[in-house]
Protein backbone atom coordinates (compact mmCIF):
# COMPACT_ATOMS: atom_id res chain seq x y z
CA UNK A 1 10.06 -33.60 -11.56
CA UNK A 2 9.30 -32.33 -8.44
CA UNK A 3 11.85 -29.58 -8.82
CA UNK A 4 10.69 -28.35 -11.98
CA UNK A 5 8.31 -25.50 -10.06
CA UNK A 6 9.25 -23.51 -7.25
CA UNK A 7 5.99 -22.42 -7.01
CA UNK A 8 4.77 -25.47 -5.00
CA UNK A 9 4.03 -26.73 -1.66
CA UNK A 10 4.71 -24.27 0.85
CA UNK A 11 5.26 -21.28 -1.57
CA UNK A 12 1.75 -21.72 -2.67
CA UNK A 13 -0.14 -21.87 0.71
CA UNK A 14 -2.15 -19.11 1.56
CA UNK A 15 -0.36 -18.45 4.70
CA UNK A 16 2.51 -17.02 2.54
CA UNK A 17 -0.14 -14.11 0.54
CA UNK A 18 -1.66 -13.87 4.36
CA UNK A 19 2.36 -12.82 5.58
CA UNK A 20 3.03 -11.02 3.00
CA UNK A 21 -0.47 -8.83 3.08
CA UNK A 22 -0.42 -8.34 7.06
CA UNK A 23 3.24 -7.13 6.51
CA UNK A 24 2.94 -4.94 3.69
CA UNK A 25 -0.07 -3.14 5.97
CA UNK A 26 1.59 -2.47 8.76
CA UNK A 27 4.42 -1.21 7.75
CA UNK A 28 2.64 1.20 4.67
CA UNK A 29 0.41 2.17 8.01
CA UNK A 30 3.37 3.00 10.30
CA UNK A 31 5.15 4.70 7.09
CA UNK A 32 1.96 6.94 6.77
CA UNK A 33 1.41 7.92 10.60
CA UNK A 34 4.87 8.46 10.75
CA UNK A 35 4.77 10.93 7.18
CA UNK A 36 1.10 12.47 8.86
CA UNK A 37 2.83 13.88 11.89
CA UNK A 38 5.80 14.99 10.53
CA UNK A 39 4.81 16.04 7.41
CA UNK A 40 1.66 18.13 8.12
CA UNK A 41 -0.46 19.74 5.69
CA UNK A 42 -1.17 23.05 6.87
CA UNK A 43 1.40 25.01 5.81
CA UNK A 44 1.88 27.72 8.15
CA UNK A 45 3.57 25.37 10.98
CA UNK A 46 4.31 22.42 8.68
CA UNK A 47 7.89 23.90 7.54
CA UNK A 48 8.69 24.10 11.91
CA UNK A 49 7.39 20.45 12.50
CA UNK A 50 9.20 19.17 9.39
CA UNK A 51 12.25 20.62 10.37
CA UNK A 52 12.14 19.41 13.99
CA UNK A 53 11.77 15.72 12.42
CA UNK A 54 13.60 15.41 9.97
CA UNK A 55 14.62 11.73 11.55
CA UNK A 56 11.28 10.86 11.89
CA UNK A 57 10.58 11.19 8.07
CA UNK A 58 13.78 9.26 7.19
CA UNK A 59 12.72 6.46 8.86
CA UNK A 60 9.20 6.69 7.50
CA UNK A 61 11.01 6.93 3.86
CA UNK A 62 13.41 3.53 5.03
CA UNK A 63 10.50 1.75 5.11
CA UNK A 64 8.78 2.07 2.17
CA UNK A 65 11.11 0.01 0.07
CA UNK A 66 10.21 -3.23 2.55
CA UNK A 67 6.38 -2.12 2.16
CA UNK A 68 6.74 -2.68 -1.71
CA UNK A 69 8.50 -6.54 -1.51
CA UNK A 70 6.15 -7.52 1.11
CA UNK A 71 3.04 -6.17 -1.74
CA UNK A 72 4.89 -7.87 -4.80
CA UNK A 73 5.08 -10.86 -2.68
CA UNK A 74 1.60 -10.37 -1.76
CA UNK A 75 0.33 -9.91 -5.24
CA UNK A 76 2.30 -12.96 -6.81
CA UNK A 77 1.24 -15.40 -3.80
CA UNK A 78 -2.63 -14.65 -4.65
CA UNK A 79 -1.85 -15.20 -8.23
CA UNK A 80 -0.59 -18.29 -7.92
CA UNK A 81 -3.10 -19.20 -5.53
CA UNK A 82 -6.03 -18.58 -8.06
CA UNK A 83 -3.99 -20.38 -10.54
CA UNK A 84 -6.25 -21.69 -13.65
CA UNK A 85 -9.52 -20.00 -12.14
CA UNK A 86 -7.78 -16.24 -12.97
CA UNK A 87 -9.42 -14.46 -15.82
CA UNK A 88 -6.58 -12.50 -18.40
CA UNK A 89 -8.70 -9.47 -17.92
CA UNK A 90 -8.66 -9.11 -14.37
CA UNK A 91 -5.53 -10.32 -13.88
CA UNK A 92 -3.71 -7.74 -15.81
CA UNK A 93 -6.26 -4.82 -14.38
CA UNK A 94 -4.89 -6.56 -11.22
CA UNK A 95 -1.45 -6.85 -11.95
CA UNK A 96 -1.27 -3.35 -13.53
CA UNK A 97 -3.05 -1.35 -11.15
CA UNK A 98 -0.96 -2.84 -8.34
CA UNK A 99 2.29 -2.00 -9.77
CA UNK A 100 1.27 1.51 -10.49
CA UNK A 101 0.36 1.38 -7.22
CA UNK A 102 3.71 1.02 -5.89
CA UNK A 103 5.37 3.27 -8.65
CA UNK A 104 3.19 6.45 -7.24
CA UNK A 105 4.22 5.46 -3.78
CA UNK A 106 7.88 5.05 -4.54
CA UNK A 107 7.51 8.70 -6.23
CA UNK A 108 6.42 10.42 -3.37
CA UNK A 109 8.94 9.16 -1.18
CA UNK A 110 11.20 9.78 -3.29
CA UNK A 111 10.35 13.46 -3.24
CA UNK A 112 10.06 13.35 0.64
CA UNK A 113 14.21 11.82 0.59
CA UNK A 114 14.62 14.11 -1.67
CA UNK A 115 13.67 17.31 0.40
CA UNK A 116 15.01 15.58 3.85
CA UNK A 117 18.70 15.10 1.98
CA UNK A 118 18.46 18.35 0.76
CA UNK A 119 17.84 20.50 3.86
CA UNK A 120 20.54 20.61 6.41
CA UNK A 121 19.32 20.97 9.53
CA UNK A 122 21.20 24.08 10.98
CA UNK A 123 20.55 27.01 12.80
CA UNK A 124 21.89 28.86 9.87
CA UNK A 125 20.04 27.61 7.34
CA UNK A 126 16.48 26.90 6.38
CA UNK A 127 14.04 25.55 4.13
CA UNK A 128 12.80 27.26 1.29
CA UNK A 129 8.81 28.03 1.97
CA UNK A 130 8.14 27.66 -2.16
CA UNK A 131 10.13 24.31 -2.31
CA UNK A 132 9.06 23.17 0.93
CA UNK A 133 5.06 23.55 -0.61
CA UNK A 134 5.98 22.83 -4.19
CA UNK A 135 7.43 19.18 -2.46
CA UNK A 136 4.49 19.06 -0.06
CA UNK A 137 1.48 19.43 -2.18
CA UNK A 138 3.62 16.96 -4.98
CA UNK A 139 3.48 14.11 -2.48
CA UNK A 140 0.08 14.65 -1.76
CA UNK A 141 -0.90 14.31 -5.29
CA UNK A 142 0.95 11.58 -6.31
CA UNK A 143 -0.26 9.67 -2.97
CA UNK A 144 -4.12 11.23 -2.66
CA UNK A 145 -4.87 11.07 -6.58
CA UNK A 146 -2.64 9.04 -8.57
CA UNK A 147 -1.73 6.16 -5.78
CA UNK A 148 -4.62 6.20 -4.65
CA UNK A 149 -6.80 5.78 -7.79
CA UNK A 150 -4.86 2.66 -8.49
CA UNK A 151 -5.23 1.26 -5.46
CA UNK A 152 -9.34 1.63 -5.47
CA UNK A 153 -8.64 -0.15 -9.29
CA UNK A 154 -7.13 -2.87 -7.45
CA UNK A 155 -9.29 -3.44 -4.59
CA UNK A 156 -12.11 -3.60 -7.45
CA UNK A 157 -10.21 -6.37 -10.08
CA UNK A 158 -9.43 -8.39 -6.01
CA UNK A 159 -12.73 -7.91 -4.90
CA UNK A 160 -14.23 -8.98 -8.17
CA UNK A 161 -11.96 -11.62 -8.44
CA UNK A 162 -12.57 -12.81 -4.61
CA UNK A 163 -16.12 -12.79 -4.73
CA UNK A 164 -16.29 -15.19 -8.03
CA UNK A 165 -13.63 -17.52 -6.99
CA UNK A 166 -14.15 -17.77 -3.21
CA UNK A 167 -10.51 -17.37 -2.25
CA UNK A 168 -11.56 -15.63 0.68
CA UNK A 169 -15.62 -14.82 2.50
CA UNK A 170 -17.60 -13.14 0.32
CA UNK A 171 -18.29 -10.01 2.91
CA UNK A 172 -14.55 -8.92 2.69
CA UNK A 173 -15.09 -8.75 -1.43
CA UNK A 174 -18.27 -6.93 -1.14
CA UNK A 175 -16.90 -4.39 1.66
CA UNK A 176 -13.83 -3.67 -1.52
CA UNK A 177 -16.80 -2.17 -3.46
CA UNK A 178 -17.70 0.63 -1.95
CA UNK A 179 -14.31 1.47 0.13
CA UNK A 180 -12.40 1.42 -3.81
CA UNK A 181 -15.39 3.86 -4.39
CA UNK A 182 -15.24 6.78 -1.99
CA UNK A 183 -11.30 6.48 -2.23
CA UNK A 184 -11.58 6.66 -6.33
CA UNK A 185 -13.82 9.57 -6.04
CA UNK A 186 -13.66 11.16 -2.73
CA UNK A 187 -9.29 10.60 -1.58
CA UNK A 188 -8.00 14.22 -2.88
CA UNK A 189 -10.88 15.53 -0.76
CA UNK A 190 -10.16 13.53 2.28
CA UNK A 191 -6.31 13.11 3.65
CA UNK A 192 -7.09 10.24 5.89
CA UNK A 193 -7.92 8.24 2.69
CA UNK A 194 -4.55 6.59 2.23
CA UNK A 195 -5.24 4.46 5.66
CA UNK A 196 -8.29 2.66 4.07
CA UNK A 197 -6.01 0.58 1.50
CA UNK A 198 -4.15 -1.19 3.53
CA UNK A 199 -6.41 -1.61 6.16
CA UNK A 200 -8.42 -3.35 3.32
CA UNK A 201 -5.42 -5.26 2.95
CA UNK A 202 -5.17 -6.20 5.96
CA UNK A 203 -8.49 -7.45 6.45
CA UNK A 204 -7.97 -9.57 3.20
CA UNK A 205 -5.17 -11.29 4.21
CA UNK A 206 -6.29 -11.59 8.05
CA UNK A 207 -8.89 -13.45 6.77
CA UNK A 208 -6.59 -15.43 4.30
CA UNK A 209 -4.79 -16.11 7.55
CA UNK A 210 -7.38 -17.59 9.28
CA UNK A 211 -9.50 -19.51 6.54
CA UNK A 212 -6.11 -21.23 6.20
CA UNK A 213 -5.48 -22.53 10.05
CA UNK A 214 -9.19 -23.61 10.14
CA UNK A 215 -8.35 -26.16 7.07
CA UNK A 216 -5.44 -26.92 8.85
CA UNK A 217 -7.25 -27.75 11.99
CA UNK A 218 -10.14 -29.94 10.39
CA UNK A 219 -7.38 -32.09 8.96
């Protein structure tokens, strides 16, 4: 009987969603420096700088596949975690959005691999400036207004969902509300936006983190 759910004991402790969320922001924050240095926006030098790290971007672009386990770990920890107390509605908003989440992001770096495989870095040869923007200004729309849409949608459905059911203080739910905001309305205006969501995230599951060794600690 005890077998029967895999889901139990230490699967279902918060430390595991706290894990899971501190490693998914770090390394979706390193990914993104790593992309916002070599993969400028201005797009008079960017073609130069892109070209000079090329190495750089690849190993921005290797990570990104780790940053989406650790956030489908993250998201099915905190579901189980809320077990009976999670609403159909919000869960699906929650489940949804998150997944589209990572869909958008695994589109733009695909388009970044994409463009790094297909330029050969040789004195010979060089990028195309219309492909080069064409790529460019695709990533930056799938990351700045599609990714990031979804990921205000889901810090709304977790802050909702967090502020009703306690799972963590109610400060780090209210402080969702109008972060999700400016990056729903305001992240194709503003480049930096991309760093908010997994700061958020991190936060979240700092907090997670240590709500979880003061229970262990009273006991």
């Amino acid at each position: 009987m005890a077998d029967t759910n895999l889901t139990r004991g230490v699967l279902r402790t918060p430390k595991a969603a706290a894990i899971a969320g501190i490693l998914f922001s770090i390394l979706l924050i390193t990914a993104f420096v790593l992309l916002r240095f070599s993969f400028p926006a201005d797009a008079s030098p960017a073609i130069v700088v892109f070209q000079l790290r090329v190495e750089t971007i690849a190993l921005a672009i290797g990570l990104i596949p780790f940053t989406g386990v650790a956030f489908l770990w993250f998201i099915g920890v905190v579901r189980d975690r809320l077990g009976a107390r999670e609403d159909r509605l919000f869960a699906t908003v929650f489940l949804g959005s998150g997944l589209l989440f990572l869909a958008m992001l695994f589109c733009a770096a695909a388009v970044v691999s994409s463009t790094v495989l297909a330029f050969s870095p040789t004195a010979e040869e060089r990028l195309d400036a219309r492909t080069f923007a064409f790529a460019r200004n695709l990533t930056f729309t799938l990351m700045n207004v599609y990714a990031m849409k979804m990921a205000a949608v889901f810090m709304i459905t977790t802050s909702t969902v967090a502020a009703y059911t306690r799972f963590v203080p109610r400060y780090v739910a209210y402080l969702g509300y109008p972060l999700a905001l400016f990056i729903l309305f305001g992240s194709q205006y503003w480049e930096w936006s991309f760093f908010i969501f997994p700061t958020w995230v991190l936060l979240l599951s700092g907090q997670i983190l240590i709500d979880n060794y003061r229970h262990v600690f009273k006991l």
